[in-house]
Protein backbone atom coordinates (compact mmCIF):
# COMPACT_ATOMS: atom_id res chain seq x y z
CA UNK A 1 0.00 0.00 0.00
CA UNK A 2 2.99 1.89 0.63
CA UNK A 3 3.21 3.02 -3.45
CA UNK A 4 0.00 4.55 -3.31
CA UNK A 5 0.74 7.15 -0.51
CA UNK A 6 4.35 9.00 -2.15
CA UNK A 7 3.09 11.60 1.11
CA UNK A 8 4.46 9.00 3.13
CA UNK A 9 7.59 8.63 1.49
CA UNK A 10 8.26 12.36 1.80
CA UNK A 11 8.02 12.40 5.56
CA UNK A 12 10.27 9.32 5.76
CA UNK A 13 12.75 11.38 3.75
CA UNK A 14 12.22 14.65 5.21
CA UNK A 15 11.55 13.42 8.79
CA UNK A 16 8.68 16.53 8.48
CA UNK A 17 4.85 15.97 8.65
CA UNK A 18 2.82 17.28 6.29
CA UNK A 19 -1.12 17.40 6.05
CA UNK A 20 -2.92 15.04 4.22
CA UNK A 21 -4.07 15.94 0.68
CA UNK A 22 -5.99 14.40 -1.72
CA UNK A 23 -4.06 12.51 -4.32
CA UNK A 24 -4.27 14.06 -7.87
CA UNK A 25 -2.62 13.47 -11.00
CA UNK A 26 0.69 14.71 -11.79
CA UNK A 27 0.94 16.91 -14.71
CA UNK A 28 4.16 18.48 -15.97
CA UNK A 29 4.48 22.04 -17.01
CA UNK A 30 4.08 23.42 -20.12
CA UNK A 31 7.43 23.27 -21.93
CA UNK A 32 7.94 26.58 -24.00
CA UNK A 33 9.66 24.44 -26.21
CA UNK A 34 6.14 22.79 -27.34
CA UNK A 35 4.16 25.90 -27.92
CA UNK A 36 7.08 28.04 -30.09
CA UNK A 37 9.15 28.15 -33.11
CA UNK A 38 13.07 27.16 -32.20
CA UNK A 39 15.96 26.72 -34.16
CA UNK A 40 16.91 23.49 -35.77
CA UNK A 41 20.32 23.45 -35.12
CA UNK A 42 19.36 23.83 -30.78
CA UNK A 43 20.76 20.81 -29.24
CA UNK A 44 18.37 19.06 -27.60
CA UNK A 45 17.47 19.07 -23.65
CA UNK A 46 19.96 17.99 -21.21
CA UNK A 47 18.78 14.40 -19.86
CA UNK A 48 16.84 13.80 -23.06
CA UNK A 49 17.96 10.71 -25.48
CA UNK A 50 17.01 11.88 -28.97
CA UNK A 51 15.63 8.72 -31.19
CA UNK A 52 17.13 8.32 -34.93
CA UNK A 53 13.93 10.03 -35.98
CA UNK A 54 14.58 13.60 -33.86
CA UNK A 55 12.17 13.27 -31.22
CA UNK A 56 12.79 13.01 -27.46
CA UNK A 57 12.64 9.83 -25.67
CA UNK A 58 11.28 11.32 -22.37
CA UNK A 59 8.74 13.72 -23.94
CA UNK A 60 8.25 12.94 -27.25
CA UNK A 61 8.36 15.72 -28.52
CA UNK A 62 10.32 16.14 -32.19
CA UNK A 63 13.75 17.76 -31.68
CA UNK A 64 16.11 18.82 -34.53
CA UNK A 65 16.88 15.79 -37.31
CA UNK A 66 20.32 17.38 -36.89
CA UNK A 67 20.83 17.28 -32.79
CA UNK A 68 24.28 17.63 -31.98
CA UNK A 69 27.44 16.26 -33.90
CA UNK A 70 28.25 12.74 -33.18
CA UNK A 71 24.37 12.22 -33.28
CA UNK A 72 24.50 13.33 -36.88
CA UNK A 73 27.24 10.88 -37.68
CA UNK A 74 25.34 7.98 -36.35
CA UNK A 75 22.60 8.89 -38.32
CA UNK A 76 23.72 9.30 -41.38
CA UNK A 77 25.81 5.90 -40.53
CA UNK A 78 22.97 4.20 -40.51
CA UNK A 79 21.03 5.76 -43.40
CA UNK A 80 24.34 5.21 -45.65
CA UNK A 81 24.92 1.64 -44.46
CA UNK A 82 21.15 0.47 -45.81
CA UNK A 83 20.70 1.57 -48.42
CA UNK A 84 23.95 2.77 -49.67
CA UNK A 85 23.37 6.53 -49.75
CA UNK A 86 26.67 6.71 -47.76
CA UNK A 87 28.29 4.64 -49.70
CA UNK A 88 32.12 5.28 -50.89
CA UNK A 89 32.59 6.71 -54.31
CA UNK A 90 33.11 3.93 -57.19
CA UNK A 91 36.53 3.04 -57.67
CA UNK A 92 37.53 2.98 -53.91
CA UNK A 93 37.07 0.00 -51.36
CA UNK A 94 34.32 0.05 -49.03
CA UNK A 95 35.28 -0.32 -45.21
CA UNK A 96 33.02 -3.13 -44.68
CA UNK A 97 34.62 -3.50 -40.89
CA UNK A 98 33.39 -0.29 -40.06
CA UNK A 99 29.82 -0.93 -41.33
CA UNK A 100 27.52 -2.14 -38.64
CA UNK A 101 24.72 -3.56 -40.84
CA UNK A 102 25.05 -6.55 -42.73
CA UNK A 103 25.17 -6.79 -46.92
CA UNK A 104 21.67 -7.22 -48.30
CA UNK A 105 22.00 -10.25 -50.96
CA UNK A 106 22.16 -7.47 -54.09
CA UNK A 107 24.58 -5.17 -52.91
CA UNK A 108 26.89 -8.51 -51.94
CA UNK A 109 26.29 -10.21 -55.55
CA UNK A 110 26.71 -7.19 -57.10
CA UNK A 111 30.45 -6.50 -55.13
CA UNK A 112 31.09 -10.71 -56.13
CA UNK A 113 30.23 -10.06 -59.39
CA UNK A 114 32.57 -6.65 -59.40
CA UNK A 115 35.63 -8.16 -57.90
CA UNK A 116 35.41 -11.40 -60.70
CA UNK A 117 37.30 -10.97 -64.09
CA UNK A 118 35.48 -10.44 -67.33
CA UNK A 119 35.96 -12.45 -70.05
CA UNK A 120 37.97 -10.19 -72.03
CA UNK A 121 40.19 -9.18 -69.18
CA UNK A 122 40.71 -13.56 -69.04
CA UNK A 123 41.29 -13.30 -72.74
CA UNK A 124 43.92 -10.73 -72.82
CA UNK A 125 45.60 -12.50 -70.22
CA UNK A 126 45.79 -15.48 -72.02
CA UNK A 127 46.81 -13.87 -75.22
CA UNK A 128 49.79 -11.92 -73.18
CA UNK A 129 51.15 -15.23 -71.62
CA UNK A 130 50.91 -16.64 -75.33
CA UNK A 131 53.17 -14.03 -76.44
CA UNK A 132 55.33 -14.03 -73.81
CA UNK A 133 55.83 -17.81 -73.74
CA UNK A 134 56.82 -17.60 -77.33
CA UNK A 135 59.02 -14.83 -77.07
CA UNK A 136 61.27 -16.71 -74.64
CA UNK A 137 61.09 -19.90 -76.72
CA UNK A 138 62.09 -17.52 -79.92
CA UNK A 139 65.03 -15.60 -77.34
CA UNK A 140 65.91 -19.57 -76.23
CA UNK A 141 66.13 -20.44 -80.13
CA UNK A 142 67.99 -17.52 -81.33
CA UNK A 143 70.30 -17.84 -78.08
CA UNK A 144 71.59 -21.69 -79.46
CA UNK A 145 71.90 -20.68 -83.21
CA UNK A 146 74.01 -17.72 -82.73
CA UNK A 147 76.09 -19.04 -79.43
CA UNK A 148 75.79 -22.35 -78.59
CA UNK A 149 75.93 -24.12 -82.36
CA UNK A 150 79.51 -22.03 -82.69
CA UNK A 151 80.51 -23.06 -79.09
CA UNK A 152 80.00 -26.84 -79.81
CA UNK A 153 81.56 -26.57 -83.43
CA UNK A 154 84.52 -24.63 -82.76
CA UNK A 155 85.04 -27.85 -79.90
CA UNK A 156 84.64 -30.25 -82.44
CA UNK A 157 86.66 -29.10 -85.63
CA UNK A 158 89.52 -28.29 -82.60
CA UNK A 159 88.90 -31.87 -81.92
CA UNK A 160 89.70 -33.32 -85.18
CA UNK A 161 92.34 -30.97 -86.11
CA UNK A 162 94.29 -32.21 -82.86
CA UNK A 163 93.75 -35.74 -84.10
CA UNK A 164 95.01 -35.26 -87.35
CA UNK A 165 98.12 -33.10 -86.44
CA UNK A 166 98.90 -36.53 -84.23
CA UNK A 167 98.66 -38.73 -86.69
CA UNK A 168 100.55 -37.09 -89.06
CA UNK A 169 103.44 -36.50 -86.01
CA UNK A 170 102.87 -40.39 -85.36
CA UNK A 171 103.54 -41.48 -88.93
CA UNK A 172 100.22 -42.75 -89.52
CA UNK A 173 99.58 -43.74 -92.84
CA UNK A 174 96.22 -41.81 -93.98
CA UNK A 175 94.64 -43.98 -96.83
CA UNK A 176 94.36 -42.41 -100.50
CA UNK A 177 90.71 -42.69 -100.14
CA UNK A 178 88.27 -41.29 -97.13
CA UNK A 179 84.85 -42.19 -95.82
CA UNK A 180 82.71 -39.16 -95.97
CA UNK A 181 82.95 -37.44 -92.29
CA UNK A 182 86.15 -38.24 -92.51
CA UNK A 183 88.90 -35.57 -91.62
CA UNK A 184 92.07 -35.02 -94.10
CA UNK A 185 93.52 -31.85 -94.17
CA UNK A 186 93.86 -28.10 -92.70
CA UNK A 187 92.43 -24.98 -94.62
CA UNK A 188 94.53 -22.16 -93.63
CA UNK A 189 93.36 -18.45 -94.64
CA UNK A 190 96.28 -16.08 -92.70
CA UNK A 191 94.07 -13.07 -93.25
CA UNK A 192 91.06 -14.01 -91.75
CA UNK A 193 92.75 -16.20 -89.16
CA UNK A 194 90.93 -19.33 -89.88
CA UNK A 195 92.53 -22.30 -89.14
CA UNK A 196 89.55 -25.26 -89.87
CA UNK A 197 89.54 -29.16 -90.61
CA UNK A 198 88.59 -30.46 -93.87
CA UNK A 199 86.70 -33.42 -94.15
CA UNK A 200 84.86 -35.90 -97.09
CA UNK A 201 81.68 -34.78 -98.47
CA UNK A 202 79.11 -31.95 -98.07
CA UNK A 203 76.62 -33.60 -95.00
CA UNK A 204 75.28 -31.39 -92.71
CA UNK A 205 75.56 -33.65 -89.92
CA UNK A 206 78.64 -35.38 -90.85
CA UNK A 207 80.90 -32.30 -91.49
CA UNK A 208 79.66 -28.66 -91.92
CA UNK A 209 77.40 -28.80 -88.35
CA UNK A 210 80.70 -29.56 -86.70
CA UNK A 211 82.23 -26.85 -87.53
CA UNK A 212 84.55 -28.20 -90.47
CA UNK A 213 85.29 -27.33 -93.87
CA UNK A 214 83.53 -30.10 -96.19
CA UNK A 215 84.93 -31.19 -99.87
CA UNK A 216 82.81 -31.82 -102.67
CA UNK A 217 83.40 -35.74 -103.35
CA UNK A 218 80.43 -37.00 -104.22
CA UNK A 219 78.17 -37.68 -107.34
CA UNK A 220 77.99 -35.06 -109.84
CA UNK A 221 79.57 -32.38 -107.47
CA UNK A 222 82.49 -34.44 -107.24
CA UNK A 223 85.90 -32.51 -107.74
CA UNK A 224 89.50 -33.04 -107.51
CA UNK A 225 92.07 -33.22 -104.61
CA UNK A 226 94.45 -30.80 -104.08
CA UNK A 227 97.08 -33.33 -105.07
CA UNK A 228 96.01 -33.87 -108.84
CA UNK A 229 97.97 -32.57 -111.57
CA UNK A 230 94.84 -30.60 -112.97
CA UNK A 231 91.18 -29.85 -111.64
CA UNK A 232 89.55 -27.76 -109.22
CA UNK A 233 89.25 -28.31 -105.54
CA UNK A 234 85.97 -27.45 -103.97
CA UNK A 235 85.09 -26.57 -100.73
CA UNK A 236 81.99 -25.72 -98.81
CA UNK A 237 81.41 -24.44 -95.65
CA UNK A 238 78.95 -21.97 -93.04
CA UNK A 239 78.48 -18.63 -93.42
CA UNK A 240 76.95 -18.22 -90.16
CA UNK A 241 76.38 -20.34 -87.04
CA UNK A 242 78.17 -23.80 -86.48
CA UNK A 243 81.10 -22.58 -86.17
CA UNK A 244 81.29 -20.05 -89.03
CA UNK A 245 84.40 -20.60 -90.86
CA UNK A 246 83.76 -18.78 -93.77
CA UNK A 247 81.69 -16.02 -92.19
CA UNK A 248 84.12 -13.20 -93.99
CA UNK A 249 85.41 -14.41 -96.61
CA UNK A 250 83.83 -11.50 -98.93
CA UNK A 251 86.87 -9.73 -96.90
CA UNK A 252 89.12 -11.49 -99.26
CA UNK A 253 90.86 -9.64 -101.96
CA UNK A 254 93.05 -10.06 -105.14
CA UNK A 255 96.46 -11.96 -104.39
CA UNK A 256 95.66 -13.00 -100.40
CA UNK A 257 97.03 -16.48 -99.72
CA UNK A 258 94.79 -19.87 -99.05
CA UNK A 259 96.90 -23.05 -97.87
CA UNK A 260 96.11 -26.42 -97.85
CA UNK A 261 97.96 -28.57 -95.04
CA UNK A 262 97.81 -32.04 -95.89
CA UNK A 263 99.79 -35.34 -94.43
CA UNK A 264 102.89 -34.58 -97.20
CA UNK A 265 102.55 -31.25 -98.44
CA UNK A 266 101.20 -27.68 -98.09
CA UNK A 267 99.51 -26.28 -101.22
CA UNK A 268 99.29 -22.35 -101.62
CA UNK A 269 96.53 -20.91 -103.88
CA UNK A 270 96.12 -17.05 -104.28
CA UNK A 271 93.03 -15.40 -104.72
CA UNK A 272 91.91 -14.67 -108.39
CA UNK A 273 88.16 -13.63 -108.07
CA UNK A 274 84.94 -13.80 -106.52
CA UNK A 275 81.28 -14.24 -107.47
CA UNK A 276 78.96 -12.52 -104.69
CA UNK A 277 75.96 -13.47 -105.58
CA UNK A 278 74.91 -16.65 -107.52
CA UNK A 279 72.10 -19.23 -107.12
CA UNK A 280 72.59 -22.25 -105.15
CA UNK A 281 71.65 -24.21 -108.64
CA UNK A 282 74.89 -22.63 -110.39
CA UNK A 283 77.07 -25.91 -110.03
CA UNK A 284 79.43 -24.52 -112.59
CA UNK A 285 81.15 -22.81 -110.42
CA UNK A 286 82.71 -26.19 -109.43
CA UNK A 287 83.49 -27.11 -112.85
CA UNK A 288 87.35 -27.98 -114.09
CA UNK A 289 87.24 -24.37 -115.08
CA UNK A 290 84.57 -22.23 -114.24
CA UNK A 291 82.80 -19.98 -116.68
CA UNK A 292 83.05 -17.17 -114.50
CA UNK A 293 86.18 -17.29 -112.75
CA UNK A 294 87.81 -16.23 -115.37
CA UNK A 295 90.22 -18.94 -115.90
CA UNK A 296 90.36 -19.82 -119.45
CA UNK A 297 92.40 -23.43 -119.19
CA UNK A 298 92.77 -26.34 -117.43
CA UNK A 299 94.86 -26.17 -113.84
CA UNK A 300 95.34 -26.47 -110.27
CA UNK A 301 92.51 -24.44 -108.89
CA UNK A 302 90.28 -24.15 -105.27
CA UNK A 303 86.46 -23.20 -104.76
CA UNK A 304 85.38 -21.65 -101.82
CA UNK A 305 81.16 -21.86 -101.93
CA UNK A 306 79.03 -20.38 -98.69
CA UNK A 307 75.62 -18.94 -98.33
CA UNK A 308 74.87 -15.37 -98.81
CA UNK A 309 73.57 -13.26 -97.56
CA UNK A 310 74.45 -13.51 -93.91
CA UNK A 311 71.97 -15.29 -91.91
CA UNK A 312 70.14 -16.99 -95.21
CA UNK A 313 70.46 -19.66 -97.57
CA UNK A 314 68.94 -17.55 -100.54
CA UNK A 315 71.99 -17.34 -102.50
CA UNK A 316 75.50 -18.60 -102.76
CA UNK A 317 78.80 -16.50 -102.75
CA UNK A 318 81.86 -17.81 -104.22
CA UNK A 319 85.47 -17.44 -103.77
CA UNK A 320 88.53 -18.79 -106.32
CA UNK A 321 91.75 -19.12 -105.81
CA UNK A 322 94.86 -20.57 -108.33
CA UNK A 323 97.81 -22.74 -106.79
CA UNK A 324 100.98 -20.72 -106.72
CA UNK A 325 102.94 -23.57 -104.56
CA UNK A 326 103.32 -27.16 -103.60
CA UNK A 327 105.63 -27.36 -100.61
CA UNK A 328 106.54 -30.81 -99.07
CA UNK A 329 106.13 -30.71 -95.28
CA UNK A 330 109.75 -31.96 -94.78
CA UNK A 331 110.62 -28.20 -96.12
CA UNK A 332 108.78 -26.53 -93.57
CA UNK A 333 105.75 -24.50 -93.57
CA UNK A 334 105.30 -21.98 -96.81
CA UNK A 335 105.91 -18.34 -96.27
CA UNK A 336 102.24 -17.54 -96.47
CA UNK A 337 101.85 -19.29 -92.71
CA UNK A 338 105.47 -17.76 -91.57
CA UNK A 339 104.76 -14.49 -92.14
């Protein structure tokens, strides 16, 4: 019964006695703020917890939308978080651990679907690593033609030469004959400062790949040793790559020496005249006496044949050369290699 008599309470508190009165409703005063016109930026009423909406929690009556600053943030917080009206601009990441509501199922497809690549963006890509995958195989395949092919010929034809020069120190007999691969003498050009095997027949494999000199023995393109009394001696050999022994001969000129070192002898040709360009189908150039050399009888005469120009097989350049000098070994080595 005690919370229907508040008197009661006050004399307990007060230790005063007061007279009875009749109980009667309690009505607050009228707040001026009700009844006029304020300004919406006036903060709201100390004690008073202002609802998102504006109005007062103890009163109810509508405040300003604005209230004071932090309640302004929160507000437009949650407005922004909803329904993205406070959303960042496009083009920057959201803060999503600062946002206090959750995704709706849209706005989190939508951001999915955002952060996945297109299909051309997955195209490009693949057409990029295409390129660059072939690039490296083209750098890779450039990288062995130009380096490694001379690396592993120049190896080889130093190989063979050794073996020769200590066979012919031993005293081994060479036969008159050789099996095509086969190495049999040294082509010496002072100028250029070639010093390169020369070995039986034209193969790629067998001879020119390996970085030798190879001599036209075989079928129709057959031609004569450098130890006949009469015909032309013809050589092939790579411009470029494998070991490149006659990469300059276009250098030569009128009257430079080319030796021959075989088993007995040396055999010294000077140059007579060139052809620099010719198709690969001109086999006259290998002829006793070639058309266009401009030897006009029979003799002792050498062939140099290579591809030009450099880096192709288009057309073939061609060097000749008359002998000027058979010189047994047991003499010593000609002036041409003294010198």
């Amino acid at each position: 019964m005690t919370a229907l008599r508040p008197e009661r309470e006050s004399e307990a508190s007060y230790g005063e006695q007061q007279p009875y009165e009749p109980y009667e409703p309690y009505v607050p005063p009228l707040d001026d703020e009700t009844v006029a016109l304020r300004l919406s930026d006036l903060p709201g009423r100390i004690g008073e917890a202002t609802s998102p909406s504006g109005a007062s929690s103890a009163t109810g009556v509508a405040e300003s939308p604005t209230g004071g600053r932090a309640a302004r943030r929160k507000a437009a917080k949650r407005r922004g978080g909803r329904h993205g009206a406070g959303a960042a601009p496009s083009g920057e990441p959201e803060d999503d651990a600062g946002s206090s509501a959750p995704l709706s199922r849209v706005e989190a497809r939508r951001r999915a679907k955002a952060r996945k690549p297109s299909p051309g963006v997955l195209v490009s890509r693949a057409v990029g690593e295409v390129f660059i995958t072939t690039g490296v195989l083209m750098l890779l395949f450039v990288t062995y033609q130009l380096w490694w092919t001379n690396v592993r010929a120049h190896a080889q034809a130093g190989k063979e030469a050794s073996n020769l020069q200590e066979e012919w120190e031993s005293g081994k007999r060479a036969p008159g004959e050789f099996a095509p691969g086969q190495g049999f003498a040294l082509l010496h050009i002072p100028k250029l400062d070639v010093v390169v095997p020369i070995a039986e027949g034209v193969s790629n494999k067998k001879v020119l790949d390996r970085g030798m000199v190879g001599h036209y023995s075989e079928g129709p393109l057959k031609t004569a040793m450098p130890g006949a009394k009469s015909g032309n001696f013809g050589l092939a050999g790579h411009r470029n790559t494998h070991g490149e022994p006659f990469r300059y001969i276009n250098r030569l000129s009128k009257g430079d020496e080319i030796v021959v070192e075989t088993q007995d002898d040396y055999y010294v040709y000077k140059m007579t005249s060139s052809l620099p360009v010719t198709s690969p189908s001109n086999t006259s150039v290998l002829n006793p006496v070639p058309p266009q050399s401009g030897f006009k009888e029979p003799g002792r005469y050498i062939t140099l044949t290579t591809c030009t120009p450099e880096f192709t097989s288009k057309y073939r350049l061609i060097v000749w050369g008359k002998m000027v000098e058979e010189r047994p070994r047991s003499k010593g080595k000609p002036d041409a290699l003294v010198n």
